[in-house]
Protein backbone atom coordinates (compact mmCIF):
# COMPACT_ATOMS: atom_id res chain seq x y z
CA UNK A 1 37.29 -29.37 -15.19
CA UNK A 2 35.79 -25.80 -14.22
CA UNK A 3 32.44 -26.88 -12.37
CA UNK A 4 29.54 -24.50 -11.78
CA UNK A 5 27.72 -25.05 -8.79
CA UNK A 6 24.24 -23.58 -8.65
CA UNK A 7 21.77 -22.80 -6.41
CA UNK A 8 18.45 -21.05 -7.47
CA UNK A 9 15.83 -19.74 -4.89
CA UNK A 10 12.24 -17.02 -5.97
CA UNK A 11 14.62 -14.46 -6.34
CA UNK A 12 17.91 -15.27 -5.91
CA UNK A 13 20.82 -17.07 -7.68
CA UNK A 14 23.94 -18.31 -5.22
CA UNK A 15 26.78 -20.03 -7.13
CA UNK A 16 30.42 -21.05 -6.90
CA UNK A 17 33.11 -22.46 -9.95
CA UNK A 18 35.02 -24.98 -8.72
CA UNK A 19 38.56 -26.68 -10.55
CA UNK A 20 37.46 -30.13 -9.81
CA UNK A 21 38.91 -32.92 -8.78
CA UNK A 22 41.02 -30.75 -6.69
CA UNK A 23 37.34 -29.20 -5.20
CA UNK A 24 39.61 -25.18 -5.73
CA UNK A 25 37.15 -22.30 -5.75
CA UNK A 26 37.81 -19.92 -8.58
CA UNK A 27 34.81 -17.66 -7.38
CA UNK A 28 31.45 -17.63 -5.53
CA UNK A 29 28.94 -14.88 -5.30
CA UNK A 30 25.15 -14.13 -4.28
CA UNK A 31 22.72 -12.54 -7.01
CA UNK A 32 19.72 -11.88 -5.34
CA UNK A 33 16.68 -9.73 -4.88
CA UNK A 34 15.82 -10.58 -8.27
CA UNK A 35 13.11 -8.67 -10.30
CA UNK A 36 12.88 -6.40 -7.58
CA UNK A 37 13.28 -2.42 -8.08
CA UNK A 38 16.77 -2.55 -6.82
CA UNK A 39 18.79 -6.04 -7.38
CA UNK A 40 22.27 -6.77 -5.35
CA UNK A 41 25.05 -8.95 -6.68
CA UNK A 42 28.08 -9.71 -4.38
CA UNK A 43 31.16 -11.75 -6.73
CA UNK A 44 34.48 -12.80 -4.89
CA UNK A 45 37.39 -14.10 -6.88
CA UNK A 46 39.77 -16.08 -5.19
CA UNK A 47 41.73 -18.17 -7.99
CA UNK A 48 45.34 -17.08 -8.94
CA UNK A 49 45.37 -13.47 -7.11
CA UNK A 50 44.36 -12.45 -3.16
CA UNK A 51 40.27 -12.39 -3.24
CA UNK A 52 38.81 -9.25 -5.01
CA UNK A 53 35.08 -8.75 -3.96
CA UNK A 54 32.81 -7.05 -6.52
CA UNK A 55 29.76 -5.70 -5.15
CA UNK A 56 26.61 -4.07 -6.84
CA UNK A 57 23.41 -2.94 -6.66
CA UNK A 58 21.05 -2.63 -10.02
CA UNK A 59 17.67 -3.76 -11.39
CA UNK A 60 17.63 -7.77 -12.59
CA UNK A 61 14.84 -8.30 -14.49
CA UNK A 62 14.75 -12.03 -14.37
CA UNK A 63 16.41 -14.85 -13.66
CA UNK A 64 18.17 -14.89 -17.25
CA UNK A 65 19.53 -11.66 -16.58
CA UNK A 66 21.36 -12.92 -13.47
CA UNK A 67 22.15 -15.76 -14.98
CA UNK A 68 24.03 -13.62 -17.97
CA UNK A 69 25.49 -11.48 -15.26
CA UNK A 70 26.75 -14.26 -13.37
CA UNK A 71 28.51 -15.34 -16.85
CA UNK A 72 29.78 -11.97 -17.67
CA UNK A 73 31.21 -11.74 -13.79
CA UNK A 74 33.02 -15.00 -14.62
CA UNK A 75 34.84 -13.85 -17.62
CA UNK A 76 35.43 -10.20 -16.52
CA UNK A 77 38.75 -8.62 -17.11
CA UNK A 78 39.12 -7.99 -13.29
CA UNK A 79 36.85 -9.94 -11.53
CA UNK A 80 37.12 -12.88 -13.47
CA UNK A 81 38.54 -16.04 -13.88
CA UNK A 82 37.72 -17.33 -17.44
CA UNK A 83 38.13 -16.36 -20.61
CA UNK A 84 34.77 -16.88 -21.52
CA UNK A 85 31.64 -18.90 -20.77
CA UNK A 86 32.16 -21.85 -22.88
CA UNK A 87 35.16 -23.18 -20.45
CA UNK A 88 32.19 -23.75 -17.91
CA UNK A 89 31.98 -27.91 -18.74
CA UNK A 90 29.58 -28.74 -15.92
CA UNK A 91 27.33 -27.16 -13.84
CA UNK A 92 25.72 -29.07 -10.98
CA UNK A 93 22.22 -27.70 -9.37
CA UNK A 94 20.67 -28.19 -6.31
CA UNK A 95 17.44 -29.08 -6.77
CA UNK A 96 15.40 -29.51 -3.42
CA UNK A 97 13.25 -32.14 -4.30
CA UNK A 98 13.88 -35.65 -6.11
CA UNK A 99 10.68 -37.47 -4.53
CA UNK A 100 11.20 -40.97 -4.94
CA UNK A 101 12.64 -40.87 -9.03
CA UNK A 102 15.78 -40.09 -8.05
CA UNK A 103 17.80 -41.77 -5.51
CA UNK A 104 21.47 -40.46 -6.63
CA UNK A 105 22.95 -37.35 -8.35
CA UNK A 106 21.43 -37.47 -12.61
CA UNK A 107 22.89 -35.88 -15.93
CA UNK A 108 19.26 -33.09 -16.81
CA UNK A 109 17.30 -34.73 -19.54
CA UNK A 110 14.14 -33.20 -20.82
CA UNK A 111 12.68 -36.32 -18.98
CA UNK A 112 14.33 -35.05 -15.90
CA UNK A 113 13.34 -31.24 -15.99
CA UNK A 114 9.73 -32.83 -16.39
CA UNK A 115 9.90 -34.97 -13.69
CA UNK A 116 11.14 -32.02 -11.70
CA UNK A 117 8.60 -29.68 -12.71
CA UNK A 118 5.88 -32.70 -11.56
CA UNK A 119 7.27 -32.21 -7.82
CA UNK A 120 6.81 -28.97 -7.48
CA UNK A 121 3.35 -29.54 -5.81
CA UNK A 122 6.03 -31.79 -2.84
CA UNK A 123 8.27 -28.34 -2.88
CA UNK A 124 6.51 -25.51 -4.11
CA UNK A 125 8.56 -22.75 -2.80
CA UNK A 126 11.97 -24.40 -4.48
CA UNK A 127 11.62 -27.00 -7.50
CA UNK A 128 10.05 -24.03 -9.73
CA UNK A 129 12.80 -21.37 -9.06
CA UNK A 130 15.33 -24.81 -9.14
CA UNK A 131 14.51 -25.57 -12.86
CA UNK A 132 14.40 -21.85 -13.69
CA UNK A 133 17.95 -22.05 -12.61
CA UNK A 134 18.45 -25.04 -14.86
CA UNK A 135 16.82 -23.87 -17.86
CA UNK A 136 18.77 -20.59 -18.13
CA UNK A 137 22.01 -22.57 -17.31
CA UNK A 138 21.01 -24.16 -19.76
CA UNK A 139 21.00 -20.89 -22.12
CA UNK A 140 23.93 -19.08 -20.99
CA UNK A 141 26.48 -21.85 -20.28
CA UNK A 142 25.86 -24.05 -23.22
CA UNK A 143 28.79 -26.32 -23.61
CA UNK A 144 28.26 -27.41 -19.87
CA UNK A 145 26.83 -30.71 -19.03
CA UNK A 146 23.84 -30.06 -16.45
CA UNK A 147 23.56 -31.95 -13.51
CA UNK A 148 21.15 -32.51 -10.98
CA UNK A 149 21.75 -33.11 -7.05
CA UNK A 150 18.60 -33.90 -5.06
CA UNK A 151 18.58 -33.10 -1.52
CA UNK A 152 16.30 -35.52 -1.50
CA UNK A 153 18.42 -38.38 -2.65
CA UNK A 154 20.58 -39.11 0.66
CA UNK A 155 17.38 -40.66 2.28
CA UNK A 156 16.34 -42.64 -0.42
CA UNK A 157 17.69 -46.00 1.55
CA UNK A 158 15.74 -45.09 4.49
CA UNK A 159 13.29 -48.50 4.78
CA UNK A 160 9.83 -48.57 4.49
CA UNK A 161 8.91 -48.56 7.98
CA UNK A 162 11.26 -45.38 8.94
CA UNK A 163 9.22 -43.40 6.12
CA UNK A 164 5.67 -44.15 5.75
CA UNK A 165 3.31 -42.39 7.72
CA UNK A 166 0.10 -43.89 9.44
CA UNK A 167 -2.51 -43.03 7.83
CA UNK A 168 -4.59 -44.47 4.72
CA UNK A 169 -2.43 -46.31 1.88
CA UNK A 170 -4.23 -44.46 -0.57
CA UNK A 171 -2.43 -41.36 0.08
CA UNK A 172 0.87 -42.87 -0.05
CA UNK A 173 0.35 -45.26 -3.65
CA UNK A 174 -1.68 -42.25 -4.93
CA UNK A 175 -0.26 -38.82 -3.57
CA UNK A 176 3.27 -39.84 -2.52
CA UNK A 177 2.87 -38.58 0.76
CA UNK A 178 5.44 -40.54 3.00
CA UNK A 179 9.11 -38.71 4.86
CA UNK A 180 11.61 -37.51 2.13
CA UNK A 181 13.76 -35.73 4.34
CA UNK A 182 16.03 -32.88 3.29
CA UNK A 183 19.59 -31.47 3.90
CA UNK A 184 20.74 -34.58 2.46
CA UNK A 185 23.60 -33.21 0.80
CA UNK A 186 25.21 -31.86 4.01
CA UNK A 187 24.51 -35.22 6.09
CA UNK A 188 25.87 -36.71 3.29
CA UNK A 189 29.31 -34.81 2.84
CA UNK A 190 29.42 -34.47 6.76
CA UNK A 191 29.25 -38.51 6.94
CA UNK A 192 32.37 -38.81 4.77
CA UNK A 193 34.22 -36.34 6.56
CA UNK A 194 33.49 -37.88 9.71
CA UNK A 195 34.49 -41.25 8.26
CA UNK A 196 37.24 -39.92 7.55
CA UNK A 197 38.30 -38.48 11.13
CA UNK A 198 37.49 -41.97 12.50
CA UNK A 199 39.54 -44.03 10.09
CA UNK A 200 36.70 -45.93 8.97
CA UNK A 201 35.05 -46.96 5.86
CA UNK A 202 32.13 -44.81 5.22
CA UNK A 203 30.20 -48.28 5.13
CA UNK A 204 31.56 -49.05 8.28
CA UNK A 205 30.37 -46.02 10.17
CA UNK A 206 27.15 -45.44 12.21
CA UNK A 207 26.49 -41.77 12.87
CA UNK A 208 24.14 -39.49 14.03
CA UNK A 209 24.18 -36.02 12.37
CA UNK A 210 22.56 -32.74 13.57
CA UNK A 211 22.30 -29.95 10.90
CA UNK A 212 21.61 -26.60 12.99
CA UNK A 213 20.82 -23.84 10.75
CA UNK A 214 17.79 -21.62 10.28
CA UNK A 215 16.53 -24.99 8.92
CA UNK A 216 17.89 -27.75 10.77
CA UNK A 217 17.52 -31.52 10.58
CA UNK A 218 18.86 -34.93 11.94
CA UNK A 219 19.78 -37.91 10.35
CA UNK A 220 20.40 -41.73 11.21
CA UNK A 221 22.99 -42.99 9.30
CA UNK A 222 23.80 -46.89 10.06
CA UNK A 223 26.82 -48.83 7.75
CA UNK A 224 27.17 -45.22 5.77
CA UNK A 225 23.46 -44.84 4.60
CA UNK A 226 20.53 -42.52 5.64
CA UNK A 227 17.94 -44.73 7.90
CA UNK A 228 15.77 -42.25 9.26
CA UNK A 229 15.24 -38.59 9.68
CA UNK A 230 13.46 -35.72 11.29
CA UNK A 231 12.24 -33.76 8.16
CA UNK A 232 9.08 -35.05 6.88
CA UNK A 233 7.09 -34.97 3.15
CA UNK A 234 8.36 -31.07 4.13
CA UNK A 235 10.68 -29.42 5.80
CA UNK A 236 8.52 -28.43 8.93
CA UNK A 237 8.62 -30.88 11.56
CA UNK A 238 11.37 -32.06 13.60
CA UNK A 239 13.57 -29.73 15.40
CA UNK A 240 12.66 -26.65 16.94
CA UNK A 241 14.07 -24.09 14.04
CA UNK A 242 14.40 -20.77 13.15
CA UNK A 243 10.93 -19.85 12.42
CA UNK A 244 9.31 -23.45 11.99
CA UNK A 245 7.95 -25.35 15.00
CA UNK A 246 9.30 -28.25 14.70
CA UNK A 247 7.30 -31.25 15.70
CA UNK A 248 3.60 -30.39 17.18
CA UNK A 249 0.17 -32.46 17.53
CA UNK A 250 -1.30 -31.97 14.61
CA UNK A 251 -4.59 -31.32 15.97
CA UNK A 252 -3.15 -27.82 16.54
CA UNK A 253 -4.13 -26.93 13.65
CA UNK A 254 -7.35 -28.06 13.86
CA UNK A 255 -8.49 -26.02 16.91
CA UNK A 256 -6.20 -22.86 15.18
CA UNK A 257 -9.04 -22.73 12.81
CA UNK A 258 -12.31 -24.06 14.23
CA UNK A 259 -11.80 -22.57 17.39
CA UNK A 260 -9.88 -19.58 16.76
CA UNK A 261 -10.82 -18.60 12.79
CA UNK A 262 -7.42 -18.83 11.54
CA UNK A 263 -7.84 -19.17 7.98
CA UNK A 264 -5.78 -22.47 6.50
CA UNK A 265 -3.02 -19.72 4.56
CA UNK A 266 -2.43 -17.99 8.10
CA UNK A 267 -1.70 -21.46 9.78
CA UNK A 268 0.59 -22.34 7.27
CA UNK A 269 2.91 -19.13 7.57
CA UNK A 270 2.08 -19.17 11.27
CA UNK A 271 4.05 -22.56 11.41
CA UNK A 272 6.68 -22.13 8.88
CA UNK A 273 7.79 -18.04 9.09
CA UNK A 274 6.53 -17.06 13.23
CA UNK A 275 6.88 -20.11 15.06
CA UNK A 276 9.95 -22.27 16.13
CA UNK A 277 12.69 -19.71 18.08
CA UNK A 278 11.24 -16.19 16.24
CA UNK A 279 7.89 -17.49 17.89
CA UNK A 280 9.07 -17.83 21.02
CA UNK A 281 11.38 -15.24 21.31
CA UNK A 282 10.84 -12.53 18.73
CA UNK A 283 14.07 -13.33 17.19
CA UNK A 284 15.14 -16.54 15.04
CA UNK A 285 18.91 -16.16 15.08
CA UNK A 286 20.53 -17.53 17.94
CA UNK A 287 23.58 -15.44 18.29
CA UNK A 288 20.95 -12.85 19.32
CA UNK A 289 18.72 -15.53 21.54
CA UNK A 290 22.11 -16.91 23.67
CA UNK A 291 23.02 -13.26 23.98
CA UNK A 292 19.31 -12.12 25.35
CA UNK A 293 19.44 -15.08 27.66
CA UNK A 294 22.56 -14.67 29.16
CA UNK A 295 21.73 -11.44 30.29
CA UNK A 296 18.57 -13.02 31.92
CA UNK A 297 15.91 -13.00 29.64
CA UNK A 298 13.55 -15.65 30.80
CA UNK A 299 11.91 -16.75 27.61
CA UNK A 300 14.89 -16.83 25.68
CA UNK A 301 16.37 -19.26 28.68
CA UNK A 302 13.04 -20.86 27.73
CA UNK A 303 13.58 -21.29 24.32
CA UNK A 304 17.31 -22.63 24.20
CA UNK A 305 16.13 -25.32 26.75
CA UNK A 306 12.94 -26.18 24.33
CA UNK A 307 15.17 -26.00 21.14
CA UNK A 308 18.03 -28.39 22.64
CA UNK A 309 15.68 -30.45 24.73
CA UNK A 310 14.34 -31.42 20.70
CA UNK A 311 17.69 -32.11 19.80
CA UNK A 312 18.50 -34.59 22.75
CA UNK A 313 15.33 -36.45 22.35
CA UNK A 314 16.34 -37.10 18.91
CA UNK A 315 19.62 -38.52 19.91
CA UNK A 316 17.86 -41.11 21.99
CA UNK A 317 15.84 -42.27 19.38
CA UNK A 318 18.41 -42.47 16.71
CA UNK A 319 20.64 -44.47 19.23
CA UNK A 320 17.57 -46.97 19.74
CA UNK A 321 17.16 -46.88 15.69
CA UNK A 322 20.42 -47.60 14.78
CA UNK A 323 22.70 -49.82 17.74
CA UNK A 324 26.02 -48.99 18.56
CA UNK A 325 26.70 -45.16 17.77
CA UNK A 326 30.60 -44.46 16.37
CA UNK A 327 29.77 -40.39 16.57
CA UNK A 328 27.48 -37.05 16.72
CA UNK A 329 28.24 -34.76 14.32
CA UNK A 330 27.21 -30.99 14.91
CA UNK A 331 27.60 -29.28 11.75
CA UNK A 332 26.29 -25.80 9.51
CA UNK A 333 25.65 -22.53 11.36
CA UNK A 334 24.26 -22.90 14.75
CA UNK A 335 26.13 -26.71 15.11
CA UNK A 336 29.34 -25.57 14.14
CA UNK A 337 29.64 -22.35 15.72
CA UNK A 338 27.38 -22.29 18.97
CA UNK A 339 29.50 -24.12 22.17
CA UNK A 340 26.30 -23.38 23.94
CA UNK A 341 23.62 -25.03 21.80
CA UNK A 342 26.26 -28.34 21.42
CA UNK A 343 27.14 -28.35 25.42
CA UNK A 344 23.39 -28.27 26.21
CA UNK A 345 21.77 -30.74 23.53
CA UNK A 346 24.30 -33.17 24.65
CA UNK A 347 24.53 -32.85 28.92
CA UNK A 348 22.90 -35.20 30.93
CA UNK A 349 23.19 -38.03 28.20
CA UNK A 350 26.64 -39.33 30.34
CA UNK A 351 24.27 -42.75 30.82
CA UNK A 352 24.33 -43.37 26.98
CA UNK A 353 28.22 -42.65 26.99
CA UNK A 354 28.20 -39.38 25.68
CA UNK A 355 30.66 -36.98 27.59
CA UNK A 356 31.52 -33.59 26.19
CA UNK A 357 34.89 -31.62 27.67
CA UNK A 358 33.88 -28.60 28.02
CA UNK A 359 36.87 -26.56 27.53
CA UNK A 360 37.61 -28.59 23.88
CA UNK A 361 33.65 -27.79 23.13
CA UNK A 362 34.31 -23.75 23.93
CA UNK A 363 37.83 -23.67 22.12
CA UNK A 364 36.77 -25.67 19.08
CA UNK A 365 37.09 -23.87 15.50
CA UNK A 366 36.51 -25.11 12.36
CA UNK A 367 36.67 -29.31 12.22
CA UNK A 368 37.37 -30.99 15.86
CA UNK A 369 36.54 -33.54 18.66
CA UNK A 370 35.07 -32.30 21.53
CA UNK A 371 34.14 -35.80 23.27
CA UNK A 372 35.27 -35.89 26.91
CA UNK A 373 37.60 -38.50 28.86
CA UNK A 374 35.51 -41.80 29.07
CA UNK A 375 32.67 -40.84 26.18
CA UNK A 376 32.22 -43.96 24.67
CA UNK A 377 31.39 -41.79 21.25
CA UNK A 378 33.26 -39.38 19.36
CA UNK A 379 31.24 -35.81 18.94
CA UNK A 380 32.39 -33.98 15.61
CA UNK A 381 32.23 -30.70 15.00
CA UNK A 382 32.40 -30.41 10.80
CA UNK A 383 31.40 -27.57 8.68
CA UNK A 384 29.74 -28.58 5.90
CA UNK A 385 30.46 -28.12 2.68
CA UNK A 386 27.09 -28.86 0.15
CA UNK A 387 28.37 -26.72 -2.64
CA UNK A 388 31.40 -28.91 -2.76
CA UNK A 389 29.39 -32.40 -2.52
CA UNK A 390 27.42 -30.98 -5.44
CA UNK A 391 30.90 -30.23 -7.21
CA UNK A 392 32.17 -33.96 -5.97
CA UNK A 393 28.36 -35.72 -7.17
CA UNK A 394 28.36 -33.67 -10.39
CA UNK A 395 32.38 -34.62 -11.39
CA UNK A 396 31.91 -38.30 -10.42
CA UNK A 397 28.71 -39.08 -12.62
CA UNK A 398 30.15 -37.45 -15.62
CA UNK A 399 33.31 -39.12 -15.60
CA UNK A 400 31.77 -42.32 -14.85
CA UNK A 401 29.73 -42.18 -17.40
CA UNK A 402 32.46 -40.80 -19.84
């Protein structure tokens, strides 16, 4: 079955085509800078031939148009894998947030894109652009059955005590404000994987899983399901991140405005787009950061020991929350590929039994095990993989309910 998977941000459209159930790409590309003077679309064909990378740069008026130029890049002569849009059967979309309607991966209904469009206010920056995405799917690749995969949906089990906040039921019963959580597709497709490596059912397992990206998140995950997690009603506390802060007393923002004027709109970018490891540094990618510190730079020393100190306070907690711990998982950017961030979020915790080797932590590339001699838990290194636990989700319902 030739699945589309589709991801659709403001101005941007990311996909891959998947032969599922053997999870083959056929193609991914990027269209983005959508409705912008100058557009860019980057296509890379893998299926049948070595990869052939089409690259581009010309006005997209709207999301329609990239959506037709997506199809056309599908079914080109050279580029292309298909002989024409109607052998797309399903496309699966990410769609950021599922609030508490949907607890699992859905078939679109006009119900659905409603319900959808009603959460925006929870995720304004990525429900709207997520059913534009959908509704020009919809359009372009008609035959396809449309799914929807929440990354929302993986904490639905977390119990009522892990996600309501302290304040005033009102706002809860009324407004829906309570922890949602995000990234749950990757701590979900991590989870299995790492079930996997330990020979386990995935009901079986207790984990904790650390999602290091730009974004970055950790989840609890006791007998196979999400119990609690560091992402909030949004994606801005927790972790130290790219350009969010992370956890902070809220009262922050109080004093930000009534004793230093900043207007309410200033706070908010202050905290989501100039604070977290750009705020502290000048620079949110850590390639750059571990680089600048190595060579001395105090406050980017500063800021690695800030960002990982977040991480290992985490840890503790989720051990407390959940019991006995099988395994840490490190995964996306900054978990999989930074021995430095892993080795220093982790050292010092030898008293809760977890012992990294070193040398296995440096040398470690792609999937691996870099627990030392006499850690009492595994710690997993697994790149994740959301576009293909969309692919999986998406397959799954519709044959089930074929």
């Amino acid at each position: 079955m030739k699945t589309l998977v589709i991801n659709t941000g403001s101005s941007s459209i990311k996909y891959q085509l998947f032969a599922m159930p053997a999870g083959t790409v056929l193609c991914s590309g990027l269209i983005e800078r959508i409705g912008e003077e100058q557009g860019h679309i980057r296509h890379i064909r893998f299926a049948g031939r070595e990869a052939l990378e089409y690259n581009n740069q010309a006005p997209i008026l709207n999301h329609q148009a990239g959506m037709q130029q997506l199809a056309g890049l599908l079914t080109d002569a050279e580029f292309g894998v298909l002989a024409g849009a109607s052998e797309v059967e399903l496309a699966g979309h990410r769609v950021v947030h599922g609030g508490e309607h949907f607890a699992r991966t859905t078939i679109i209904t006009g119900a659905v894109k409603k319900t959808i469009e009603n959460l925006a206010s929870l995720a304004p920056l990525h429900n709207p652009p997520n059913l534009t995405g959908i509704r020009m799917a919809e359009k372009v690749f008609t035959r396809a059955t449309q799914v929807a995969v929440f990354d929302t949906a993986f904490h639905q089990t977390l119990p009522e005590h892990a996600y309501r906040y302290a304040i005033a039921n009102k706002f809860y019963h009324e407004h829906g404000i309570r922890v949602y959580g995000f990234h749950g597709t990757s701590h979900r497709y991590v989870a299995k994987e790492a079930a996997a490596l330990l020979n386990k059912p995935l009901a079986e397992c207790n984990l904790i899983s650390i999602h290091l990206g730009n974004g970055a998140s950790m989840a609890a995950i006791k007998n196979g399901q999400s119990i609690d997690t560091s992402l909030g009603l949004t994606p801005l506390p927790g972790l130290v991140m790219g350009t969010r802060s992370g956890d902070i007393d809220p009262a922050i923002i109080f004093y930000l405005h009534e004793h230093l004027g900043l207007p309410v709109n200033e706070i908010k970018n202050l905290l989501n787009k100039e604070s977290g490891m750009k705020g502290l540094t000048g620079h949110n990618d850590l390639r750059q950061i571990a680089a600048n510190a190595d060579q001395g730079d105090k406050e980017a020393q500063l800021a690695l020991a800030i960002y990982t100190y977040r991480i290992k306070k985490y840890i503790g907690a989720y051990m407390a929350a959940i019991g006995p711990v099988d395994a840490l998982i490190f995964t996306a950017g900054v978990g999989e590929n930074s021995a430095l961030v892993r080795e220093m979020a982790v050292t010092g915790l030898e008293h809760l039994g977890i012992v990294v080797d070193k040398k296995r932590n440096q040398a470690v590339t792609g999937q691996g095990d870099i627990a030392g001699r006499g850690s009492a838990l595994r710690i997993l290194v697994i790149p994740t993989n959301e576009e293909l636990e969309i692919a999986r989700q998406a397959y799954a319902l519709v044959n089930a309910a074929g």
